[in-house]
N, C-alpha and C. Protein backbone atom coordinates (compact mmCIF):
# COMPACT_ATOMS: atom_id res chain seq x y z
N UNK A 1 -29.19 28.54 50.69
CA UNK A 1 -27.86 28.97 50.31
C UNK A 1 -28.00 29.93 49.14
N UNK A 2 -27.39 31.25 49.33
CA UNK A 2 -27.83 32.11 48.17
C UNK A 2 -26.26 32.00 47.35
N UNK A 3 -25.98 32.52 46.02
CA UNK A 3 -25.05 32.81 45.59
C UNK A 3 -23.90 33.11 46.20
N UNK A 4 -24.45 33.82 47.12
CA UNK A 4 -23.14 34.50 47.96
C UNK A 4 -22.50 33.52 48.86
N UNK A 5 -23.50 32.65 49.14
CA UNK A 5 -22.76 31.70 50.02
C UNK A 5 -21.52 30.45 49.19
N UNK A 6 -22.06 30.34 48.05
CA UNK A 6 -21.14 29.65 46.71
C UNK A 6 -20.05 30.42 46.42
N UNK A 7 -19.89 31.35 46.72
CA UNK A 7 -18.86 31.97 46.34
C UNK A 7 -17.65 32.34 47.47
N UNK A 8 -18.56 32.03 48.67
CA UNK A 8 -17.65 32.24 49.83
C UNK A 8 -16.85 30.53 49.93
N UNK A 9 -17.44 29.99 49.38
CA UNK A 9 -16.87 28.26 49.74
C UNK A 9 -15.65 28.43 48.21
N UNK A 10 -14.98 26.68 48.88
CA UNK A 10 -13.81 26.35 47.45
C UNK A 10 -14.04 25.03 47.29
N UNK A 11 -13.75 24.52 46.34
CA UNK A 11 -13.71 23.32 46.01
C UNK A 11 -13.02 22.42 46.62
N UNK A 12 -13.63 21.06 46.78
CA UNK A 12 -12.89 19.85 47.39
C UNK A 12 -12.33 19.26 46.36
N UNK A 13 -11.37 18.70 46.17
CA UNK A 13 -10.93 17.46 46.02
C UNK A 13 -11.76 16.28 45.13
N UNK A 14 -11.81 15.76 44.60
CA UNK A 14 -12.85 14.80 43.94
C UNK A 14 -12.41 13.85 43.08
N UNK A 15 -12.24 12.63 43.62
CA UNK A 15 -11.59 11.48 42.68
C UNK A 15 -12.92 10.66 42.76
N UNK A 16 -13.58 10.99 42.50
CA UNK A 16 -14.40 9.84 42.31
C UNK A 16 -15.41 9.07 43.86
N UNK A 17 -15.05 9.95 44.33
CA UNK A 17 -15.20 9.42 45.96
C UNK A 17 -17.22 9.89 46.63
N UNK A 18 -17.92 11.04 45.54
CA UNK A 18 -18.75 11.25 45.71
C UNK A 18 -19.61 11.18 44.86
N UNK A 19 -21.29 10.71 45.06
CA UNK A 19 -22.42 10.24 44.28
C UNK A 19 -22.43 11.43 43.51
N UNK A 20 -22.78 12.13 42.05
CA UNK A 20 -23.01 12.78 41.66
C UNK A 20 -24.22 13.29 42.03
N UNK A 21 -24.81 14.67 41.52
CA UNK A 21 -25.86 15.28 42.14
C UNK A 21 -26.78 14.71 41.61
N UNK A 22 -28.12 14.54 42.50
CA UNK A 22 -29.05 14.13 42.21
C UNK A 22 -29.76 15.14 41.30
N UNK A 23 -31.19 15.00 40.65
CA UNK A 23 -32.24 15.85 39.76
C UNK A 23 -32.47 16.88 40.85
N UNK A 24 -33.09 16.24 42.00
CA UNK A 24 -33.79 17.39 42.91
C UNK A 24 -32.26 18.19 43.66
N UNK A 25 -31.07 17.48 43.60
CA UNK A 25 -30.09 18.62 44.26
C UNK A 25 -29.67 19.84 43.11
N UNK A 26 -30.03 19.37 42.37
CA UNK A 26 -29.49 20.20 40.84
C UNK A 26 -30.46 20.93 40.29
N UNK A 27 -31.74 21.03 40.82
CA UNK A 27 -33.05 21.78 40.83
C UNK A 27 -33.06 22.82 41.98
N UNK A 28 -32.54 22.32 42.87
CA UNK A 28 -32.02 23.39 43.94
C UNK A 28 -31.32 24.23 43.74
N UNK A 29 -30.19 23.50 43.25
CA UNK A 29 -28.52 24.60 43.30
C UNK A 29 -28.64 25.42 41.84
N UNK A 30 -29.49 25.66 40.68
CA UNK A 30 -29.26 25.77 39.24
C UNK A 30 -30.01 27.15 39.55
N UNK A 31 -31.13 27.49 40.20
CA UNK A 31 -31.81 28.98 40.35
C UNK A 31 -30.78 29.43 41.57
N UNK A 32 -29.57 29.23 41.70
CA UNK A 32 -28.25 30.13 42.73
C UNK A 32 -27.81 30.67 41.81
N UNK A 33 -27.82 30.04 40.36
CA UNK A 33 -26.68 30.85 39.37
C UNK A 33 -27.60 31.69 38.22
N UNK A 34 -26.51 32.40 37.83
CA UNK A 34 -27.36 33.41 36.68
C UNK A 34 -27.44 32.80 35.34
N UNK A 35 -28.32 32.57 34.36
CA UNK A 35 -28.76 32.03 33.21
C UNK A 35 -27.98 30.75 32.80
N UNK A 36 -27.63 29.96 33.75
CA UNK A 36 -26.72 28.73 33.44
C UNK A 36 -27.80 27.43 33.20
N UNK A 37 -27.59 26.83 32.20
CA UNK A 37 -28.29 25.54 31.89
C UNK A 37 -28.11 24.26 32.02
N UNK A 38 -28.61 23.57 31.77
CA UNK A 38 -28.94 22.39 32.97
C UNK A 38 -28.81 21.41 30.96
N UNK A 39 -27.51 20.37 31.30
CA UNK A 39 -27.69 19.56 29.92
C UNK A 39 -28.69 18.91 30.09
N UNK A 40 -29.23 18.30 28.90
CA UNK A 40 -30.33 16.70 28.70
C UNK A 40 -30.16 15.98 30.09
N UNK A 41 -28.89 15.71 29.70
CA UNK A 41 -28.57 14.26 30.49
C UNK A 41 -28.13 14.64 32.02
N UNK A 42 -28.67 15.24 32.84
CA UNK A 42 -28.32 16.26 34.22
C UNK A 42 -26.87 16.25 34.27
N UNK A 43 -25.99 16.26 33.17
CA UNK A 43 -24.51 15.77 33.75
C UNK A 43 -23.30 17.19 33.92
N UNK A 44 -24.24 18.13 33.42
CA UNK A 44 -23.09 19.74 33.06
C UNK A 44 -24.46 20.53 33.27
N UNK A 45 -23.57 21.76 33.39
CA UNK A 45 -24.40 22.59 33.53
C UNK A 45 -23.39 24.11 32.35
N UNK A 46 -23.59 24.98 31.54
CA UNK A 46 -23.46 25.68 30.66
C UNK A 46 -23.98 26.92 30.68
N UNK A 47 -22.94 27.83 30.23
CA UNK A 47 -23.32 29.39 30.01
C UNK A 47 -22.85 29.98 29.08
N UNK A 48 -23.28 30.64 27.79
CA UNK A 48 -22.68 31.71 26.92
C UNK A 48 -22.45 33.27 28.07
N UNK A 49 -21.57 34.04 27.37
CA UNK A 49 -20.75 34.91 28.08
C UNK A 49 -20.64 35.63 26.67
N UNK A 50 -21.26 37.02 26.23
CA UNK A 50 -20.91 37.53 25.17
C UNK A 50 -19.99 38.88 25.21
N UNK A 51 -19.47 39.59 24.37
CA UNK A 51 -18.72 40.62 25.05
C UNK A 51 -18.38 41.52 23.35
N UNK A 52 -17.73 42.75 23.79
CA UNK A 52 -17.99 43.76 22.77
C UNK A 52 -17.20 43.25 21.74
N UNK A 53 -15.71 42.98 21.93
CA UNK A 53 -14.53 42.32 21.12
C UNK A 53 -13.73 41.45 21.89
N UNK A 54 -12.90 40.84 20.79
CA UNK A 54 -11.97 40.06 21.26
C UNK A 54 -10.92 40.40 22.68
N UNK A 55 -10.93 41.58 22.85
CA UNK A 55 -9.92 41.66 23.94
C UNK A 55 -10.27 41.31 25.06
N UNK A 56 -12.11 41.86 25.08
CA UNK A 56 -12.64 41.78 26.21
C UNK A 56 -13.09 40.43 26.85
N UNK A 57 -12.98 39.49 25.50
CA UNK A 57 -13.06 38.28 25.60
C UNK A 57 -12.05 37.14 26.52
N UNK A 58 -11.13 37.36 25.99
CA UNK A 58 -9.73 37.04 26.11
C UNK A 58 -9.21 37.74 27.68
N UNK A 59 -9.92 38.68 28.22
CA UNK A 59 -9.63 39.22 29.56
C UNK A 59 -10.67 38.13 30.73
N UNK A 60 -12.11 38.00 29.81
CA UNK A 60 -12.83 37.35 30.87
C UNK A 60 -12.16 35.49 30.50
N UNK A 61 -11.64 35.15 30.02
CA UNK A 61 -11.37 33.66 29.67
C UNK A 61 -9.88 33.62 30.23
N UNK A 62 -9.05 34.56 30.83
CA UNK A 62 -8.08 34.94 31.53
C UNK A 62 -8.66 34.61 33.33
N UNK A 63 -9.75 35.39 33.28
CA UNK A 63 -10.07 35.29 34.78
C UNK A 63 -10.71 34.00 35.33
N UNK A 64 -11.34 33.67 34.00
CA UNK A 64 -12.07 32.20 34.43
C UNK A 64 -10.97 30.88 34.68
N UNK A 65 -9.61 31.14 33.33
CA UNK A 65 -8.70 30.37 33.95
C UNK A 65 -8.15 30.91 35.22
N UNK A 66 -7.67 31.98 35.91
CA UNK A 66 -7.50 32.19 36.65
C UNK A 66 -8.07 31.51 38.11
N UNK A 67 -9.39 31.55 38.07
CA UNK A 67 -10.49 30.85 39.04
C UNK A 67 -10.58 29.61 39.06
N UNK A 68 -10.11 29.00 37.88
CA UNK A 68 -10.40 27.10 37.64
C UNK A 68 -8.98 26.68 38.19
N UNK A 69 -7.89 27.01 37.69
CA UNK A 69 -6.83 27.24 38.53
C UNK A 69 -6.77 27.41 40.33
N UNK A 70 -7.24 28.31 40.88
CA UNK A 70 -7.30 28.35 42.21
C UNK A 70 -7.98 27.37 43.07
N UNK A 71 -9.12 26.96 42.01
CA UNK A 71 -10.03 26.01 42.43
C UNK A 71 -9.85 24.66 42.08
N UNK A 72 -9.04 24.73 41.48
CA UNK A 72 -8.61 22.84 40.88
C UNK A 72 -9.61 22.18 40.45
N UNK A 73 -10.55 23.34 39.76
CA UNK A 73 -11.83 22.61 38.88
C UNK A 73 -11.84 23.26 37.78
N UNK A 74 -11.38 22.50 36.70
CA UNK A 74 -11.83 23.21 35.13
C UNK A 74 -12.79 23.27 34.09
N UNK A 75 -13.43 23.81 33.74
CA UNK A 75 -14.10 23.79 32.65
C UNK A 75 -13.67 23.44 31.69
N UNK A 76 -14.60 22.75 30.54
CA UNK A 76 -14.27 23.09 29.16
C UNK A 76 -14.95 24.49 28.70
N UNK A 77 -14.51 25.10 27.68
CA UNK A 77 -14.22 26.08 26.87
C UNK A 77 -14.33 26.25 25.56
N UNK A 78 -14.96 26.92 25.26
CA UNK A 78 -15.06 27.48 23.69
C UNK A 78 -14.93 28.87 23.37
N UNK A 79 -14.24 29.38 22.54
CA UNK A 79 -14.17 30.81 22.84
C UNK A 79 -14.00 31.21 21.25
N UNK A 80 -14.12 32.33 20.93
CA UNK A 80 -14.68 33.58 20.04
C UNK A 80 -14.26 34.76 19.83
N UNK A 81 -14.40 35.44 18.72
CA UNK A 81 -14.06 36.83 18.43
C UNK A 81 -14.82 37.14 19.86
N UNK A 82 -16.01 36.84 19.88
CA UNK A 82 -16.99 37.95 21.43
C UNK A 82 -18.09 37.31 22.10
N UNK A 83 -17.53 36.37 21.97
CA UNK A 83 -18.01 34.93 23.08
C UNK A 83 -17.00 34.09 23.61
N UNK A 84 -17.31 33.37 24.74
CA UNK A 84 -16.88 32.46 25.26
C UNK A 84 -18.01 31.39 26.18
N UNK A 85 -18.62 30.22 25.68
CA UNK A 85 -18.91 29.09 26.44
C UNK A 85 -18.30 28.54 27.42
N UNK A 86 -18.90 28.07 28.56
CA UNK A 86 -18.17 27.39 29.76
C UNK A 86 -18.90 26.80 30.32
N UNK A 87 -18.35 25.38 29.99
CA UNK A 87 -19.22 24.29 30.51
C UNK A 87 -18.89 23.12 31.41
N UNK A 88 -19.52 23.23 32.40
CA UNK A 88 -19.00 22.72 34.08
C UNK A 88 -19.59 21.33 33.82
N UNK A 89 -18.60 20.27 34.29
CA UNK A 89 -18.75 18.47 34.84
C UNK A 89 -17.73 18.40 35.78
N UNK A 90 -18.52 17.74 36.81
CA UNK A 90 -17.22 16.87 37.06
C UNK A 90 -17.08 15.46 36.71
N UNK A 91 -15.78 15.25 36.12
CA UNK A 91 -15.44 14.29 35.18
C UNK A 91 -15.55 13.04 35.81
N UNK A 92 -14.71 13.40 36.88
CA UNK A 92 -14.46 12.10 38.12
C UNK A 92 -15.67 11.12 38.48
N UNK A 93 -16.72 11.87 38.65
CA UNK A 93 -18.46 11.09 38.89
C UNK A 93 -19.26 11.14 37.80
N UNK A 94 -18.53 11.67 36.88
CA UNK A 94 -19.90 11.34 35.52
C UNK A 94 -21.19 12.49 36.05
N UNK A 95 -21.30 13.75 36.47
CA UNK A 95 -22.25 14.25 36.48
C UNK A 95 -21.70 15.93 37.01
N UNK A 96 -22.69 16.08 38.01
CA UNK A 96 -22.39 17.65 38.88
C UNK A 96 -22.60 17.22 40.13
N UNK A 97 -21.66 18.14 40.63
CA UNK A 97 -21.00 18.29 41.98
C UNK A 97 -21.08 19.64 42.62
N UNK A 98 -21.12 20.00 43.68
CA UNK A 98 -21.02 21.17 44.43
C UNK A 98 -19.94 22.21 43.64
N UNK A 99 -18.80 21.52 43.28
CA UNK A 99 -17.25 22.37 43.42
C UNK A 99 -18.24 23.04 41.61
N UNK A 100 -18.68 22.39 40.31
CA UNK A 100 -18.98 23.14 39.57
C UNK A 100 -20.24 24.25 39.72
N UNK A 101 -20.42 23.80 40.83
CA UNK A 101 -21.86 25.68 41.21
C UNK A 101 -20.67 26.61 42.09
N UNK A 102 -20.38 25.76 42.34
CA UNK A 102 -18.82 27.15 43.37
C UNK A 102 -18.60 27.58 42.25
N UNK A 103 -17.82 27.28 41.31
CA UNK A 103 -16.87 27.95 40.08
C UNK A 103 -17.78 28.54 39.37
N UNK A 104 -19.25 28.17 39.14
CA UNK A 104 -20.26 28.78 38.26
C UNK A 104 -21.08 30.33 38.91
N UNK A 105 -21.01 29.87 40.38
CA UNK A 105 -20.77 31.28 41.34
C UNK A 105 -19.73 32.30 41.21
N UNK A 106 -19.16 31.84 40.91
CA UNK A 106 -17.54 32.55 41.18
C UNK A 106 -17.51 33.28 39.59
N UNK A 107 -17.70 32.80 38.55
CA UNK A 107 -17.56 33.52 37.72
C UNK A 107 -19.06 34.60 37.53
N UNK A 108 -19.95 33.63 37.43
CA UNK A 108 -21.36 34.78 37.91
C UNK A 108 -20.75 36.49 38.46
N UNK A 109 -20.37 36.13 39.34
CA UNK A 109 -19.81 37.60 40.54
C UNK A 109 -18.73 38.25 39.67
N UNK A 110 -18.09 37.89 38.79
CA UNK A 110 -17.18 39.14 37.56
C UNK A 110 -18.04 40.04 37.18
């Protein structure tokens, strides 16, 4: 599955209903995305996003809500004069899930 194929899919649904990702599924899916990191505890996965100024900031943290929105998967967020962090769990299973490499695809491709 290359990037492109993460980005063609959307997120399911997720109450709790699926095993979180395993080490070796999350060793798989983590070289699909561009410089995103893998926490200690396999439970998120994280990316800095730097940018010239604030506006340009504030345009890409516009689109990412935009995308977490469509996708009914949100990140947490930290944001900056000319950064913004975004850091993918799903909450529901205590770990990572498919739907946060979709959304981590999806913003990748901006």
């Amino acid at each position: 599955m290359s990037t492109c194929d993460l980005t063609d899919k959307n997120c399911k649904p997720c109450e709790g209903s699926v095993a979180p990702y395993t080490k070796d599924e999350i060793t798989t899916m983590l070289p699909k995305l561009h410089s995103w990191h893998l926490s200690e505890a396999n439970k998120a996965i994280s990316n800095q996003f730097k940018f010239k100024d604030f506006y340009k900031t504030m345009a890409f943290v516009n689109v990412v809500a935009w995308i977490a929105n469509a996708e009914g998967h949100h990140p947490d967020l930290k944001v900056g004069y000319d950064y913004c962090d975004i850091l993918y769990t799903t909450h529901a299973i205590d770990g990572l899930s498919e739907n946060d490499f979709i959304c981590a695809a999806k913003i990748d491709a901006l």
